[in-house]
Structures are given as C-alpha cells and as structure tokens.
N, C-alpha and C. Protein backbone atom coordinates (compact mmCIF):
# COMPACT_ATOMS: atom_id res chain seq x y z
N UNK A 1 13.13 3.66 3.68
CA UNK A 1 11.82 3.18 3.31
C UNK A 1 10.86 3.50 4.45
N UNK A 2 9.24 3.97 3.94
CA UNK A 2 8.56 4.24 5.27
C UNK A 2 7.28 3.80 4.69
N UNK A 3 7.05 3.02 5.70
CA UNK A 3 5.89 2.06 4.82
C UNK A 3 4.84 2.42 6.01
N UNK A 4 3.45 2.67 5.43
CA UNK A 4 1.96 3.34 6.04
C UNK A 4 1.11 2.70 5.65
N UNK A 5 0.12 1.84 6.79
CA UNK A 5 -0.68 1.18 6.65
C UNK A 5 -0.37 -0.26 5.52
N UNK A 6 1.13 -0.77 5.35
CA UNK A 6 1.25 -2.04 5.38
C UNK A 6 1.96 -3.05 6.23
N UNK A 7 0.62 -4.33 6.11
CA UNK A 7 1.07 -5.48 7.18
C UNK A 7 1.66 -6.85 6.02
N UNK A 8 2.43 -7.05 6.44
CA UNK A 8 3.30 -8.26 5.92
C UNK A 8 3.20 -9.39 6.39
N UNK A 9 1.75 -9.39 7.14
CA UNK A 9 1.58 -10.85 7.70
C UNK A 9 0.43 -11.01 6.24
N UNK A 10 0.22 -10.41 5.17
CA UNK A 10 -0.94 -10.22 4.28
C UNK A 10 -2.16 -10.09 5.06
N UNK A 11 -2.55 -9.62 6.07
CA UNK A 11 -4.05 -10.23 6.44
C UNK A 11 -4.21 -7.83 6.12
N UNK A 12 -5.30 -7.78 5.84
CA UNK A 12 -6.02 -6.88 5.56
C UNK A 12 -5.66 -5.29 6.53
N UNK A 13 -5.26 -4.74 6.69
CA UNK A 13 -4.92 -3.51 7.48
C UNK A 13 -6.10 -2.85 7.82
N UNK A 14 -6.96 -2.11 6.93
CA UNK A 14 -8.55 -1.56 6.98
C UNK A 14 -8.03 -0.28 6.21
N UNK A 15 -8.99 0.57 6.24
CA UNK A 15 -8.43 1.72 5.44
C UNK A 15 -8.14 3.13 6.40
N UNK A 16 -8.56 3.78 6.05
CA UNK A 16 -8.38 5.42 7.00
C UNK A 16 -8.18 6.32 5.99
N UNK A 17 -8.10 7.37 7.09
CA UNK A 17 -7.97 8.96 6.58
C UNK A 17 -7.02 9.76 7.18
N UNK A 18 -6.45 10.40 6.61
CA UNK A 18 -5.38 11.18 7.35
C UNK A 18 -4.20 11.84 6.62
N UNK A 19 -3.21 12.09 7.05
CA UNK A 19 -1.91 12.85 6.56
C UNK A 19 -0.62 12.33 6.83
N UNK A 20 -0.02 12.16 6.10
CA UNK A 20 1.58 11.42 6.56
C UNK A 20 2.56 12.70 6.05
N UNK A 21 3.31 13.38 6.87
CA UNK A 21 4.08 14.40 7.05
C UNK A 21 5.64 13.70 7.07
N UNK A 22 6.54 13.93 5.67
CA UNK A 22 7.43 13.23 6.01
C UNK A 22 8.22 14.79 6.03
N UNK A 23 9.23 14.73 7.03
CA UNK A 23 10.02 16.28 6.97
C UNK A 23 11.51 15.83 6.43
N UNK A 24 11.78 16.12 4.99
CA UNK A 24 13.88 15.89 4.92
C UNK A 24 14.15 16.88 4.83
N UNK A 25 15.41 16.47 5.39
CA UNK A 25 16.53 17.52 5.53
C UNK A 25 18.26 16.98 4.85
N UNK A 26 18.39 17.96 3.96
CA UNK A 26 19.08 17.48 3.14
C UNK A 26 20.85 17.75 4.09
N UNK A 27 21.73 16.96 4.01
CA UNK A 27 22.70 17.02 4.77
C UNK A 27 23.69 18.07 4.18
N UNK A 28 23.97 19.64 4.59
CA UNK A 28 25.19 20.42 4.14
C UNK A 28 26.01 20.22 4.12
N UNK A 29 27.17 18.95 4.82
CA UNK A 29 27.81 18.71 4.92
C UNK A 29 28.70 18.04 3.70
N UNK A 30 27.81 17.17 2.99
CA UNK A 30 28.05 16.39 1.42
C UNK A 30 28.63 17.54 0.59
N UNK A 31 29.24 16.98 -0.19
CA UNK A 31 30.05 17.24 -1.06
C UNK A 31 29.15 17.88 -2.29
N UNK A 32 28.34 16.76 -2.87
CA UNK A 32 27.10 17.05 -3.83
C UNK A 32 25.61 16.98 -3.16
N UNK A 33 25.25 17.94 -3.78
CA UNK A 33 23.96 18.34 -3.37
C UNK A 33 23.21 18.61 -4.55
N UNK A 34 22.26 17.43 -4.44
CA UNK A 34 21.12 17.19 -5.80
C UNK A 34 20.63 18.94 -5.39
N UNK A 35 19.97 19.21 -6.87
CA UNK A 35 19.16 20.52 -6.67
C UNK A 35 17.40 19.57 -6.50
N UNK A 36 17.37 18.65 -6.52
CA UNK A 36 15.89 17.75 -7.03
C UNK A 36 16.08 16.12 -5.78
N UNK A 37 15.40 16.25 -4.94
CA UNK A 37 14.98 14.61 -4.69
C UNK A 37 13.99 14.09 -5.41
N UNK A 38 13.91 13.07 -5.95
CA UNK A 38 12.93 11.92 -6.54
C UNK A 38 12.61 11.06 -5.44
N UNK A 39 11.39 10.51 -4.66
CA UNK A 39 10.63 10.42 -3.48
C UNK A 39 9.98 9.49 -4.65
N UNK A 40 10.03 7.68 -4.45
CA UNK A 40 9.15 6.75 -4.98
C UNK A 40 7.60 6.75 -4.19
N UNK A 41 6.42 6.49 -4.56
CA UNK A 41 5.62 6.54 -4.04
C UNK A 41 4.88 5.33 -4.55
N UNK A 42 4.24 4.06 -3.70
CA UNK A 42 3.62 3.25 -4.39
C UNK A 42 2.32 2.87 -3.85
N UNK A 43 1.71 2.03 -4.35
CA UNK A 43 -0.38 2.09 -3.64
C UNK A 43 -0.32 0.63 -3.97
N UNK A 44 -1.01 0.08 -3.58
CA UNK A 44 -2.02 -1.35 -4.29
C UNK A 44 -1.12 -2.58 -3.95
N UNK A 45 -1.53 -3.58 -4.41
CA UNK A 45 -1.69 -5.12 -4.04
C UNK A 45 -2.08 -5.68 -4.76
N UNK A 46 -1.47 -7.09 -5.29
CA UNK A 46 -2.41 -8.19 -5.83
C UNK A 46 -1.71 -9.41 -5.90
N UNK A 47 -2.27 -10.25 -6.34
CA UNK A 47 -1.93 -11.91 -5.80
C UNK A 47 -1.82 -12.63 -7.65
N UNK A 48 -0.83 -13.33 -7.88
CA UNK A 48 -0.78 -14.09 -9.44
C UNK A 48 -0.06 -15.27 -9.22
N UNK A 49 -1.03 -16.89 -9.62
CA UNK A 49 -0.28 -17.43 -8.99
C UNK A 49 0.03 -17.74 -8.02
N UNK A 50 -0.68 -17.16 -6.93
CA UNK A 50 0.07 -17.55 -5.50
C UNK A 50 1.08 -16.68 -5.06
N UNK A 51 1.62 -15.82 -5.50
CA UNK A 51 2.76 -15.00 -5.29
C UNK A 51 1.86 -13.64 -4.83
N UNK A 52 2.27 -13.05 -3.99
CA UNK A 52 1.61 -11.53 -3.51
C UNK A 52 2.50 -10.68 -3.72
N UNK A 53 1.70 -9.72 -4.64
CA UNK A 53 2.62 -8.89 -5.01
C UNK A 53 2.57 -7.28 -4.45
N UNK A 54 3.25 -5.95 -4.09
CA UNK A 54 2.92 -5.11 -3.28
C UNK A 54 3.51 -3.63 -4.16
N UNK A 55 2.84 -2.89 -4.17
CA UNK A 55 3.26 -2.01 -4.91
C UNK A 55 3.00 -1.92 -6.93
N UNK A 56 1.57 -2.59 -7.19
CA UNK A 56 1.18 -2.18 -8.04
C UNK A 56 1.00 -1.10 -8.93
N UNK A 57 1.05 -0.06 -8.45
CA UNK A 57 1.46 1.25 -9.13
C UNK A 57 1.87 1.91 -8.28
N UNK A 58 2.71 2.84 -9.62
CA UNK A 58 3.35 3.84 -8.39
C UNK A 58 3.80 5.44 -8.96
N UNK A 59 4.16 6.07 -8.59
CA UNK A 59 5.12 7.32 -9.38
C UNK A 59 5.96 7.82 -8.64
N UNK A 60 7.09 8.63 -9.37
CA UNK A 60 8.07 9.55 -8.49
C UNK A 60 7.48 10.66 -8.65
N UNK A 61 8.05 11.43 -7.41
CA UNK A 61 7.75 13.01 -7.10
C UNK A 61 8.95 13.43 -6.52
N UNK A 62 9.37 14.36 -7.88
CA UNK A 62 10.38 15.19 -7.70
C UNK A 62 10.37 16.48 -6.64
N UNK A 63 11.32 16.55 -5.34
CA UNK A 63 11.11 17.11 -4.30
C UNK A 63 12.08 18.61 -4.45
N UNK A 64 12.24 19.74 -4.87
CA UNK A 64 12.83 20.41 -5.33
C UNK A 64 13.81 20.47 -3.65
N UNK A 65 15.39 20.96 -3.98
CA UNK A 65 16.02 21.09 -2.64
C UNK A 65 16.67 22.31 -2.62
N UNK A 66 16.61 23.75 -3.44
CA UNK A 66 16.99 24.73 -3.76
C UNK A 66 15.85 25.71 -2.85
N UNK A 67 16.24 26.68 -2.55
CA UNK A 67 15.42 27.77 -1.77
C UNK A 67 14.79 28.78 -3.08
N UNK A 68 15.33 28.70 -4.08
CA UNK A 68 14.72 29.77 -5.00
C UNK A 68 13.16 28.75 -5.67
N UNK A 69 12.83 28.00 -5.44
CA UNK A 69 11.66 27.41 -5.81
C UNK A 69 10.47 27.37 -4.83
C-alpha cells in the first residue's frame, strides 16, 4: 500500500501538484508470472454518521508485465 497526501489524524493535508512515480519490478524468480498487474487506485473522503470514510471512488489499472506491449 502507498498512500500520497493522506493524514489519518483526519485534519486536512492541503492539496498540490506533482507526479508520483511508482517503479515495479516483477520478481523472475516466481514460478507464475501474471502477463497483467491490476494497481487499485482510490481519491476522496467523506464522513456518514460520524464514521469517516476514505477512498470514495476508485478504479483498477491494468499494468501490462510482458515486453511485447
């Protein structure tokens, strides 16, 4: 898990601009080797109830792991 620009004390982070560069490297060593990573990605916040909730929407992005793509 790699969490960017969230604080878990809830108090407000601010916003920004920029680039988050994540680099994988898939291990040769394994036995099976997905041809595809799926990489969850989620945004947003909100409160129901009293309960805070994190990760309001989200999508996967399929990360191809084959050299012919």
């Amino acid at each position: 898990m790699i969490e960017v620009g969230r604080d878990r004390s809830y108090r407000p982070t601010g916003g920004g601009t920029g680039t988050v560069v994540i680099d994988l490297v898939p291990d040769k060593d394994t036995k099976h080797q997905p041809e595809t990573l799926k990489v969850g990605v989620e945004v947003g916040s909100s409160e129901k109830d009293g309960v805070k909730i994190m990760g309001t929407d989200s999508i996967e992005v399929p990360v191809s792991l084959t050299d012919d793509e």
